[in-house]
C-alpha atoms as a PDB file:
ATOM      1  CA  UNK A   1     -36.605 -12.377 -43.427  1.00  0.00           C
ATOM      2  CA  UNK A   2     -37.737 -10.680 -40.137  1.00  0.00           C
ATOM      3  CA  UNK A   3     -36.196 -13.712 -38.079  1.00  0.00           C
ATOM      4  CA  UNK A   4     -32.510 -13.365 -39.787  1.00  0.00           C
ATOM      5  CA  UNK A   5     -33.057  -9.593 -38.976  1.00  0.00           C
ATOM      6  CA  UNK A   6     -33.786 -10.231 -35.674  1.00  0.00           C
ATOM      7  CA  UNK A   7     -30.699 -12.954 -35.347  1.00  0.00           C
ATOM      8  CA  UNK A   8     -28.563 -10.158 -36.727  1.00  0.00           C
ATOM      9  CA  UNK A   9     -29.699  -8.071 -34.517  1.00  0.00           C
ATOM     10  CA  UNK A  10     -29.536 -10.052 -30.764  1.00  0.00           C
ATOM     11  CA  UNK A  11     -25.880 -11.002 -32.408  1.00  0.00           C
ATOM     12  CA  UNK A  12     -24.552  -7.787 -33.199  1.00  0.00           C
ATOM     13  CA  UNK A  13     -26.019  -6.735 -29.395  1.00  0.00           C
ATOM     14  CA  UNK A  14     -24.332  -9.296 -27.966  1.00  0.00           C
ATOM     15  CA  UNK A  15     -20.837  -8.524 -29.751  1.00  0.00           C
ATOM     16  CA  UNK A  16     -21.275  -5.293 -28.225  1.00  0.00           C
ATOM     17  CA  UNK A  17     -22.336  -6.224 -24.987  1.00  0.00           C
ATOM     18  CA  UNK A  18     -19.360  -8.392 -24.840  1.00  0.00           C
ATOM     19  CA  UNK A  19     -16.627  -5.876 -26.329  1.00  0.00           C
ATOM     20  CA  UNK A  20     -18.189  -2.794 -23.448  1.00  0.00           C
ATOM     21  CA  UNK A  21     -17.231  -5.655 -20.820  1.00  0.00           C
ATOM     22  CA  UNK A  22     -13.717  -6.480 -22.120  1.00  0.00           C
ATOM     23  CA  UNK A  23     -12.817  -2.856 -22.695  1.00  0.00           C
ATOM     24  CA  UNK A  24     -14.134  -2.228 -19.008  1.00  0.00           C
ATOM     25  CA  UNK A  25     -11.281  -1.848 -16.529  1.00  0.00           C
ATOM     26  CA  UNK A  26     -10.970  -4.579 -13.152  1.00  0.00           C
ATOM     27  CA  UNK A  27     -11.448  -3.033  -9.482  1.00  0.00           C
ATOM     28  CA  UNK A  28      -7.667  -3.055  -8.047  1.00  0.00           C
ATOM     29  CA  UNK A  29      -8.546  -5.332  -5.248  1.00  0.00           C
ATOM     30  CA  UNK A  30      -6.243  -4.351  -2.251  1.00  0.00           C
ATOM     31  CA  UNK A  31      -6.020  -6.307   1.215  1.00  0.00           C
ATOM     32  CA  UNK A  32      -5.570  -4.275   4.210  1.00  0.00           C
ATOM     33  CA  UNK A  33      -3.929  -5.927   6.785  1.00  0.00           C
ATOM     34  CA  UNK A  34      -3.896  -4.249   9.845  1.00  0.00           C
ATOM     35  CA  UNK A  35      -2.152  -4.895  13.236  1.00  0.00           C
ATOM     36  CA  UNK A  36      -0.697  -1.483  14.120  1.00  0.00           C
ATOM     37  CA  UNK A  37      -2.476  -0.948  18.013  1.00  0.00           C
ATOM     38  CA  UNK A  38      -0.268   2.229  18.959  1.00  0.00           C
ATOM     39  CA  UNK A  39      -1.380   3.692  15.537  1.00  0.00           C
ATOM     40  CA  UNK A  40      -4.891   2.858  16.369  1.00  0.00           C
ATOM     41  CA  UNK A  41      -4.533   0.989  12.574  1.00  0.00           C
ATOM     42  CA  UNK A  42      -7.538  -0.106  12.632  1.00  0.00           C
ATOM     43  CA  UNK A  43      -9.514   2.874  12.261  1.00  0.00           C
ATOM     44  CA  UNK A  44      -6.723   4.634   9.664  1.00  0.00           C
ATOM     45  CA  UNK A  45      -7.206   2.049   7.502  1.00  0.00           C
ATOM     46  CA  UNK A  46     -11.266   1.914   7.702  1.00  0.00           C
ATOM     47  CA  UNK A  47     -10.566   5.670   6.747  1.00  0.00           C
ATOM     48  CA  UNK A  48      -8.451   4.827   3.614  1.00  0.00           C
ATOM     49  CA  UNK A  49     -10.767   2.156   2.210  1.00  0.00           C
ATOM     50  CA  UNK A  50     -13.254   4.854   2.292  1.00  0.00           C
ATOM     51  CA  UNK A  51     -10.825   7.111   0.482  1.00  0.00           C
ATOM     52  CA  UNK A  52     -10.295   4.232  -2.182  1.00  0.00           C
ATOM     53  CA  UNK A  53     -13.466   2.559  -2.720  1.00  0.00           C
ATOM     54  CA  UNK A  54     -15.388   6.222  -3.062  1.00  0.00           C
ATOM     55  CA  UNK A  55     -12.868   7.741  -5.217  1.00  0.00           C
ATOM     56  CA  UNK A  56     -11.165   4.983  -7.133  1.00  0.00           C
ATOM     57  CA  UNK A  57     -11.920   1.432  -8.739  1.00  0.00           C
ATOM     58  CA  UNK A  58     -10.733  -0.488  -5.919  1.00  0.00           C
ATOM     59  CA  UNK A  59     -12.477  -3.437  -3.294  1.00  0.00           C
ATOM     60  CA  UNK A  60     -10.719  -3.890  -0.288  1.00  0.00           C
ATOM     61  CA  UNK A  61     -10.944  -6.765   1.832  1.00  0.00           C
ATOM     62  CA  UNK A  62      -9.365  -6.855   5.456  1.00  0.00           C
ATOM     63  CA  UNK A  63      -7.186  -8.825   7.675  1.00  0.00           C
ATOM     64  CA  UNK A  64      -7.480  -7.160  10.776  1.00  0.00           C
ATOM     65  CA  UNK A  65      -6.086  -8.144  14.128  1.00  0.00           C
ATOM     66  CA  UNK A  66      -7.965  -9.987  16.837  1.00  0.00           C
ATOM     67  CA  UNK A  67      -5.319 -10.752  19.113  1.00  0.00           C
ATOM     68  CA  UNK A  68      -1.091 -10.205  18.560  1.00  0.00           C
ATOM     69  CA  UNK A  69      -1.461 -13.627  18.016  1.00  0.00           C
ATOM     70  CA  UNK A  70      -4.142 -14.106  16.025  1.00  0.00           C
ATOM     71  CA  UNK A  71      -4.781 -12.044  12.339  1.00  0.00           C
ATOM     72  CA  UNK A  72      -8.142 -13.870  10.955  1.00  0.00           C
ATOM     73  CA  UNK A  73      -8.754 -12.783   7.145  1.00  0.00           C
ATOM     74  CA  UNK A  74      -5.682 -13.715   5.592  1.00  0.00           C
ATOM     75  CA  UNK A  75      -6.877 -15.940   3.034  1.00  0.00           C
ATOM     76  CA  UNK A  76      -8.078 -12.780   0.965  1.00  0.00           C
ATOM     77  CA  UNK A  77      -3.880 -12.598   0.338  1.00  0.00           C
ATOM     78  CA  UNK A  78      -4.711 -15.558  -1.933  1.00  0.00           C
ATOM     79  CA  UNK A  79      -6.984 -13.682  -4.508  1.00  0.00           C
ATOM     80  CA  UNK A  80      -5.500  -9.836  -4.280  1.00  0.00           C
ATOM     81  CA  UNK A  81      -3.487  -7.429  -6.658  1.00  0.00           C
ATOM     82  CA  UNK A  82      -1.628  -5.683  -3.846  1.00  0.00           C
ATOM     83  CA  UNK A  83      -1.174  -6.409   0.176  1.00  0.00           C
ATOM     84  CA  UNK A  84      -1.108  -3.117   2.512  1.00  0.00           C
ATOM     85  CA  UNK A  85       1.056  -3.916   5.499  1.00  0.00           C
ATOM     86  CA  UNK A  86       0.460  -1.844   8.347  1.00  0.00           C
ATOM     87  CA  UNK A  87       1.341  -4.255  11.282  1.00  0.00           C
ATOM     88  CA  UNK A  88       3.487  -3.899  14.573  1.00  0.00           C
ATOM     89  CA  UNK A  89       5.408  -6.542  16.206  1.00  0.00           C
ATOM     90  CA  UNK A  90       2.721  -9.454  16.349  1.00  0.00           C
ATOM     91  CA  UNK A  91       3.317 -12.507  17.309  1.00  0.00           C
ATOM     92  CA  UNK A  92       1.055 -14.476  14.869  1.00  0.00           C
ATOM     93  CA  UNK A  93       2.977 -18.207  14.052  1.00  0.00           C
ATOM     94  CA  UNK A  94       1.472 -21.341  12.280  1.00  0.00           C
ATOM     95  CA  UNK A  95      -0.455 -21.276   9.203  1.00  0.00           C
ATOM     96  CA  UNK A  96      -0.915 -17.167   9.698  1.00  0.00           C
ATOM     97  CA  UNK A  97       2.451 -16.629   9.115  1.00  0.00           C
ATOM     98  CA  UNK A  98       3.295 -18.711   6.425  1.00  0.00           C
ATOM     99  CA  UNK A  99       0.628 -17.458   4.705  1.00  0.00           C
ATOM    100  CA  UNK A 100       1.764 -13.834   5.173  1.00  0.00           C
ATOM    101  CA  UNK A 101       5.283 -15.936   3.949  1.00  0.00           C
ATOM    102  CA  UNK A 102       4.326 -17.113   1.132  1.00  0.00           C
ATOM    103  CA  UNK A 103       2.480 -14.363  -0.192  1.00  0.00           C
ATOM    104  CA  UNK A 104       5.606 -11.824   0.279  1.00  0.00           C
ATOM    105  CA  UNK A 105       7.975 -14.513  -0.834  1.00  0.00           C
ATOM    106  CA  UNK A 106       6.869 -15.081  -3.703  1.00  0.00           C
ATOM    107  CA  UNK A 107       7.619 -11.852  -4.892  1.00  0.00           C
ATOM    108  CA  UNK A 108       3.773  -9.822  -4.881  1.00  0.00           C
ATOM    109  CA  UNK A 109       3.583  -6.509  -4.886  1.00  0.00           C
ATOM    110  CA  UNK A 110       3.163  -4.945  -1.341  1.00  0.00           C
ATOM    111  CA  UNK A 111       3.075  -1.548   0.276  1.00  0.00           C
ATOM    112  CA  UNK A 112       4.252  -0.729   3.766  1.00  0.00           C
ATOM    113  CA  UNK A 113       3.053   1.788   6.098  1.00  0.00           C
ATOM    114  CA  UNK A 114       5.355   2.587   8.898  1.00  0.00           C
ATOM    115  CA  UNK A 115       5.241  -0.004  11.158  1.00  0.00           C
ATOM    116  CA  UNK A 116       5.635  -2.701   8.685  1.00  0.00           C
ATOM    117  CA  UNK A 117       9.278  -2.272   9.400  1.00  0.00           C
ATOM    118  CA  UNK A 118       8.796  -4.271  12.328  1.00  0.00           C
ATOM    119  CA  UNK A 119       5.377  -6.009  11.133  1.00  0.00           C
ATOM    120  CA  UNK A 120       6.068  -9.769  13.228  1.00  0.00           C
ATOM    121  CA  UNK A 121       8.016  -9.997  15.964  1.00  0.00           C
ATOM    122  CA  UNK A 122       8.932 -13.575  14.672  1.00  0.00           C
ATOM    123  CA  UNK A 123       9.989 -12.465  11.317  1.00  0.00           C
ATOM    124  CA  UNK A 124      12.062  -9.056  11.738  1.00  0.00           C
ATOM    125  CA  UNK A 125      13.799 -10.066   8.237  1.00  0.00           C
ATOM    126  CA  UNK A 126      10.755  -8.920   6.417  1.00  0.00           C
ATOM    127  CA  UNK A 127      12.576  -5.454   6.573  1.00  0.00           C
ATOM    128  CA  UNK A 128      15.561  -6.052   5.368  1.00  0.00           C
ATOM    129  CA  UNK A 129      14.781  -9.257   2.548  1.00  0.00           C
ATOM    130  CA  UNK A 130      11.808  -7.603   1.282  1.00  0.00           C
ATOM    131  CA  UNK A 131      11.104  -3.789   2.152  1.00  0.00           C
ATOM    132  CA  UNK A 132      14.612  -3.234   1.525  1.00  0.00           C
ATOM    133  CA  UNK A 133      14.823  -1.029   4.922  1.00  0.00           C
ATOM    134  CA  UNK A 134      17.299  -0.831   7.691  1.00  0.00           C
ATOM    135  CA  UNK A 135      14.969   0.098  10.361  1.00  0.00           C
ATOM    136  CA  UNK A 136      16.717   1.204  13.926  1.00  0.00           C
ATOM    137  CA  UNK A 137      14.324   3.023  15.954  1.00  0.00           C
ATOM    138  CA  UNK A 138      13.141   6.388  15.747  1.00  0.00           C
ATOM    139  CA  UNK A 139      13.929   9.923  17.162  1.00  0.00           C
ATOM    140  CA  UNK A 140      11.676  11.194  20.152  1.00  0.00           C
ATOM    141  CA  UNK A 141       8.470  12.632  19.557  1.00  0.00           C
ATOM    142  CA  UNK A 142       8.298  16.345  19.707  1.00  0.00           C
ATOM    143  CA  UNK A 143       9.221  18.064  16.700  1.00  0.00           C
ATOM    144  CA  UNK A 144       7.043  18.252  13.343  1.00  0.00           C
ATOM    145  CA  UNK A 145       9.267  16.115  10.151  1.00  0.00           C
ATOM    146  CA  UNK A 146       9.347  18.002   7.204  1.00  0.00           C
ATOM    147  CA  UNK A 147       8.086  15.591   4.592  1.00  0.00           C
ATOM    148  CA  UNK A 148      10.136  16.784   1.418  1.00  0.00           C
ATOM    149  CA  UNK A 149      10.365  15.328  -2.435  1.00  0.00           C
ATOM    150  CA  UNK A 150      13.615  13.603  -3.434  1.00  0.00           C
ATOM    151  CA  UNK A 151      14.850  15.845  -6.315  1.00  0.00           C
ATOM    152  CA  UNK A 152      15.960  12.976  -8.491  1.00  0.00           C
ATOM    153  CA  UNK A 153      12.242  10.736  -7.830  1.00  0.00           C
ATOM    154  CA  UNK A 154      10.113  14.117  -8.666  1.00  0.00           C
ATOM    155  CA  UNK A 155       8.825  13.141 -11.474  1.00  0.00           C
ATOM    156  CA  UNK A 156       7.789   9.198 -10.104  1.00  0.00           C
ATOM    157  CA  UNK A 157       4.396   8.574 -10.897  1.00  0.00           C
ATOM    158  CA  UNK A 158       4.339   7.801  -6.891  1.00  0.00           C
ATOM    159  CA  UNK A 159       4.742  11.157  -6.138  1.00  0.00           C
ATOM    160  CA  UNK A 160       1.955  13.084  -8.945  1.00  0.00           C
ATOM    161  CA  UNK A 161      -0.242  15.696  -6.714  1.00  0.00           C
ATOM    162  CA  UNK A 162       2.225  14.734  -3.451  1.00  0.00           C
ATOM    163  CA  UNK A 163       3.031  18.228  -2.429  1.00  0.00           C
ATOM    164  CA  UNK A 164       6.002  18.493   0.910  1.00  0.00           C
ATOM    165  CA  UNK A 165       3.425  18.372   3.967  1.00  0.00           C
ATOM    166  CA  UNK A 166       4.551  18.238   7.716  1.00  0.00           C
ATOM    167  CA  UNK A 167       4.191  15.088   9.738  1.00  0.00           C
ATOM    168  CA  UNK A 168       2.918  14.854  13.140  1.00  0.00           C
ATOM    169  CA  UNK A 169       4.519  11.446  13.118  1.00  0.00           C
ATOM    170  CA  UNK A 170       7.990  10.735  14.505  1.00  0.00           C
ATOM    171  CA  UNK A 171      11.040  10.664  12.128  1.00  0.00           C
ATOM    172  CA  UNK A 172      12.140   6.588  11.918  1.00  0.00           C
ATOM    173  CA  UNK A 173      15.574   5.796  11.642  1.00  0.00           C
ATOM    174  CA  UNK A 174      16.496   3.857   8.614  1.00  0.00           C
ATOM    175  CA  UNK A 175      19.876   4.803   7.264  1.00  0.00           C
ATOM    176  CA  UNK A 176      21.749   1.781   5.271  1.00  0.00           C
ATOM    177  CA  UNK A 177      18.987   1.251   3.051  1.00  0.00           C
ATOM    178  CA  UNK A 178      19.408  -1.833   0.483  1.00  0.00           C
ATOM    179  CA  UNK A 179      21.446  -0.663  -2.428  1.00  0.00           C
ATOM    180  CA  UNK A 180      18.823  -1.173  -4.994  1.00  0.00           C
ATOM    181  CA  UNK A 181      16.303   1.133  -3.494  1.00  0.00           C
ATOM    182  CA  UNK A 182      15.094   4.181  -5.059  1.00  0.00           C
ATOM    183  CA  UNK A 183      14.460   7.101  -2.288  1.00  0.00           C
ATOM    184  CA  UNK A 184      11.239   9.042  -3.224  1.00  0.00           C
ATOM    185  CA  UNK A 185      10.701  10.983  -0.255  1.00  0.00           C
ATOM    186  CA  UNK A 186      12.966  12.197   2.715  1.00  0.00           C
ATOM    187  CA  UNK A 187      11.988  13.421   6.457  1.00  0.00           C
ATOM    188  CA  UNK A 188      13.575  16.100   8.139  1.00  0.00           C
ATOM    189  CA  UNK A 189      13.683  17.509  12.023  1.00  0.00           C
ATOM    190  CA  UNK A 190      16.282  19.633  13.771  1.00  0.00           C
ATOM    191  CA  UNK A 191      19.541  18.316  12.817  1.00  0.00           C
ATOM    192  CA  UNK A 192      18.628  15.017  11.608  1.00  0.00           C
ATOM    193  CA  UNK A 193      17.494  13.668   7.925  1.00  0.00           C
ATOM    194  CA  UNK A 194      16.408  10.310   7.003  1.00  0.00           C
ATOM    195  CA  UNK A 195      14.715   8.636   3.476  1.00  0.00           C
ATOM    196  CA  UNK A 196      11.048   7.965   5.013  1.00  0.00           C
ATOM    197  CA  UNK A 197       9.589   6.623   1.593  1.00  0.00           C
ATOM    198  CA  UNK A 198      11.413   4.127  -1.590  1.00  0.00           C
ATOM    199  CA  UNK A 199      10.198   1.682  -3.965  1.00  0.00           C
ATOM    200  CA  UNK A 200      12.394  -1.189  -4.987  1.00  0.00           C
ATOM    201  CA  UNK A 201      11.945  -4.578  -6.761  1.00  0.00           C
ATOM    202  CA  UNK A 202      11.861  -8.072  -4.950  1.00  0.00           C
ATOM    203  CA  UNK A 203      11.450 -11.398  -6.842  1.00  0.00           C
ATOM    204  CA  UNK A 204      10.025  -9.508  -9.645  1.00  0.00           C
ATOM    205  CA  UNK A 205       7.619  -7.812  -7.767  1.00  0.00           C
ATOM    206  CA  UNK A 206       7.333  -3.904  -7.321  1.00  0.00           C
ATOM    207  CA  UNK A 207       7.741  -2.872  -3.298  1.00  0.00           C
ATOM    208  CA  UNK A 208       6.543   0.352  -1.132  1.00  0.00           C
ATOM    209  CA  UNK A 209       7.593   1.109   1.724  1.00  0.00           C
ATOM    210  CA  UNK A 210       6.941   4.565   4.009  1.00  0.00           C
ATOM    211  CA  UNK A 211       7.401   5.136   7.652  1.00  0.00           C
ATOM    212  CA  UNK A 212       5.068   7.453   7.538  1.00  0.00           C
ATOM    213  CA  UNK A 213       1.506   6.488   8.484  1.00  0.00           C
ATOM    214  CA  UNK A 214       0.751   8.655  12.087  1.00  0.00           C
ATOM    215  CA  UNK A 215      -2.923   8.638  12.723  1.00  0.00           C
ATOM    216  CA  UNK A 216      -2.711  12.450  11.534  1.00  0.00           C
ATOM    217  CA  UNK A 217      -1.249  11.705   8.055  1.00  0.00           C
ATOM    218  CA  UNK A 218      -4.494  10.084   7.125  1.00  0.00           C
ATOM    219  CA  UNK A 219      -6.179  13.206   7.373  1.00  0.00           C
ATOM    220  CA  UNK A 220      -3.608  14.909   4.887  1.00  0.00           C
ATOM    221  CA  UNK A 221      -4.385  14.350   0.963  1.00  0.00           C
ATOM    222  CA  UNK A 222      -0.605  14.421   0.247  1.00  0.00           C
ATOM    223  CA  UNK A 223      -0.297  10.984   2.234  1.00  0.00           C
ATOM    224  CA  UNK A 224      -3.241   9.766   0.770  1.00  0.00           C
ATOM    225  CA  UNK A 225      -2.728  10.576  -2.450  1.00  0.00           C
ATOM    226  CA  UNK A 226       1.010   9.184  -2.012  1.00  0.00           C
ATOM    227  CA  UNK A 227      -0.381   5.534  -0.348  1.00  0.00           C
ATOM    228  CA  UNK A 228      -3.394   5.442  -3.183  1.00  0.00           C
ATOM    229  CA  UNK A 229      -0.652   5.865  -6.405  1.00  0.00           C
ATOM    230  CA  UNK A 230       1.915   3.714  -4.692  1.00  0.00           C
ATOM    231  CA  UNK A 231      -1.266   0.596  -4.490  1.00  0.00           C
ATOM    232  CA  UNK A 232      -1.769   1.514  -8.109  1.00  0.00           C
ATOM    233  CA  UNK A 233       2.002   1.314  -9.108  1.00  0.00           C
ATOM    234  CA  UNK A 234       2.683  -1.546  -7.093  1.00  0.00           C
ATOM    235  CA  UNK A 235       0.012  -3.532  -9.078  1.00  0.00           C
ATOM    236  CA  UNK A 236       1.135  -1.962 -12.451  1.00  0.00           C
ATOM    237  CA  UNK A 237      -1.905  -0.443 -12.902  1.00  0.00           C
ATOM    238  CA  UNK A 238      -3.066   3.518 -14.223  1.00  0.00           C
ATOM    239  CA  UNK A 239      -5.412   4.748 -11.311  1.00  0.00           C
ATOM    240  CA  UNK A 240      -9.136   4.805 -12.435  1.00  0.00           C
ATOM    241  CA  UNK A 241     -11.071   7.617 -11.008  1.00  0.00           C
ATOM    242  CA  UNK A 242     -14.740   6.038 -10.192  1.00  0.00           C
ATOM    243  CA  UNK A 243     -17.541   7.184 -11.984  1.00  0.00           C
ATOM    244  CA  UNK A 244     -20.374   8.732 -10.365  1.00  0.00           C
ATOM    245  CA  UNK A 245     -23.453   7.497 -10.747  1.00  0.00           C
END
C-alpha cells in the first residue's frame, strides 16, 4: 500500500513539475548585430542588452563587427526570434551576406535602428524591399528633432509608456515611404518634418524600422522602451517583465 502511495505520489509531482515548465514563458532570444562605427554601435547596443536581459525575459547573442568586411557571429541568425540591425555601410560579401540574405528574405521579423537604412554597402535594397524606407540623407546636425507620436498609431502597442522626447540625433530624410507602411512616430526641426519610426509586413513577417538610434537616445527610456516593445511585437510576443530573485 505504501509503495502505490508513494508511485502516486512521485507521479502526481512529476505532472506538476511538467505542467509549471509548459506554462513557463521562453526568453525572447534577440541577435544584435552591430556595425554602426560613427554611432560607436558597439557600446549602445552592450547598453541595451543590459536594459533587456535585467529587465525582461530576453538572451541576446551578438554579431558584432571586426572589420567592414568581416561580421563574425552571424550564425546565431539561425536560432533567433528577432534580428536587431544596427549596421552602416559594410562591405561584408560571401557567406556573411547571404546569411544576413537569407535570414531577411525569408521574411523574419527584424528591427532597424537608424543606420540600417544603409546597413551594406553591397545591398542598399535592404531599405527599400524590406524596411520599407526611402532613405536620402539627412539634414545637418545642429538642431534638437522633436520626437512626436503619430496621432492615428497612439494607441500601437509599439508606442505604450513612449512619451515625445527630443533627439540629439540628426533628422534622416525618408519621404516616399512604401505604401503599406504604418508611420508610428514623426521627427521634427525648424521647417522640416519627416516619419522617423513605422512597422510594416514583409513575407509574412512583422518589420521595425527607426532612424533614430544617436548614442544619446540610449540613455532616454522613451527610446528604450520604444526599441524593447518593437523586439517584443516583432516576435509576436507580450513583454515579460523578469522576476527578481
Amino acid at each position: 500500500m505504501r509503495l502505490l502511495v508513494s508511485i502516486a505520489a512521485a507521479i502526481a509531482m512529476s505532472l506538476c513539475l511538467n505542467a509549471t515548465n509548459a506554462d513557463d514563458p521562453k526568453p525572447l532570444r534577440v541577435c544584435l548585430v552591430s556595425g554602426s562605427l560613427e554611432y560607436d554601435s558597439d557600446t549602445s547596443l552592450g547598453k541595451l542588452q543590459k536594459h533587456l536581459e535585467k529587465n525582461y525575459l530576453v538572451e541576446c547573442s551578438r554579431a558584432f563587427i571586426k572589420t567592414e568586411s568581416d561580421l563574425p557571429g552571424l550564425e546565431n541568425l539561425d536560432k533567433c526570434d528577432v534580428m536587431l540591425l544596427f549596421t552602416r555601410r559594410l562591405k561584408i560579401s560571401g557567406e556573411q551576406l547571404e546569411q544576413v540574405k537569407k535570414y531577411c528574405l525569408a521574411g523574419k521579423p527584424i528591427v532597424g535602428i537608424r543606420t540600417a537604412s544603409h546597413a551594406f554597402q553591397n545591398w542598399l535594397v535592404l531599405d527599400k524591399e524590406v524596411l520599407g524606407g526611402n532613405y536620402q540623407g539627412h539634414y545637418k546636425e545642429g538642431p534638437l528633432c522633436e520626437v512626436r507620436l503619430a496621432d492615428s498609431a497612439k494607441s500601437n502597442p509599439i508606442l505604450k509608456g513612449v512619451q515625445s522626447y527630443k533627439s540629439a540625433g540628426s533628422l534622416y530624410k525618408n519621404t516616399g515611404l512604401a505604401k503599406d507602411v504604418d508611420i508610428l512616430l514623426t521627427g521634427s526641426i525648424p521647417e522640416h518634418t519627416e516619419p522617423i519610426a513605422w512597422t510594416r509586413n514583409y513575407h509574412g513577417a512583422r518589420i521595425f524600422y527607426t532612424s533614430l538610434g544617436h548614442q544619446k537616445d540610449f540613455d532616454d527610456p522613451n527610446f528604450l522602451t520604444l526599441v524593447t516593445n518593437a523586439l517584443f511585437w516583432t516576435a509576436q510576443r507580450e513583454p515579460v517583465v523578469r522576476k527578481t530573485p
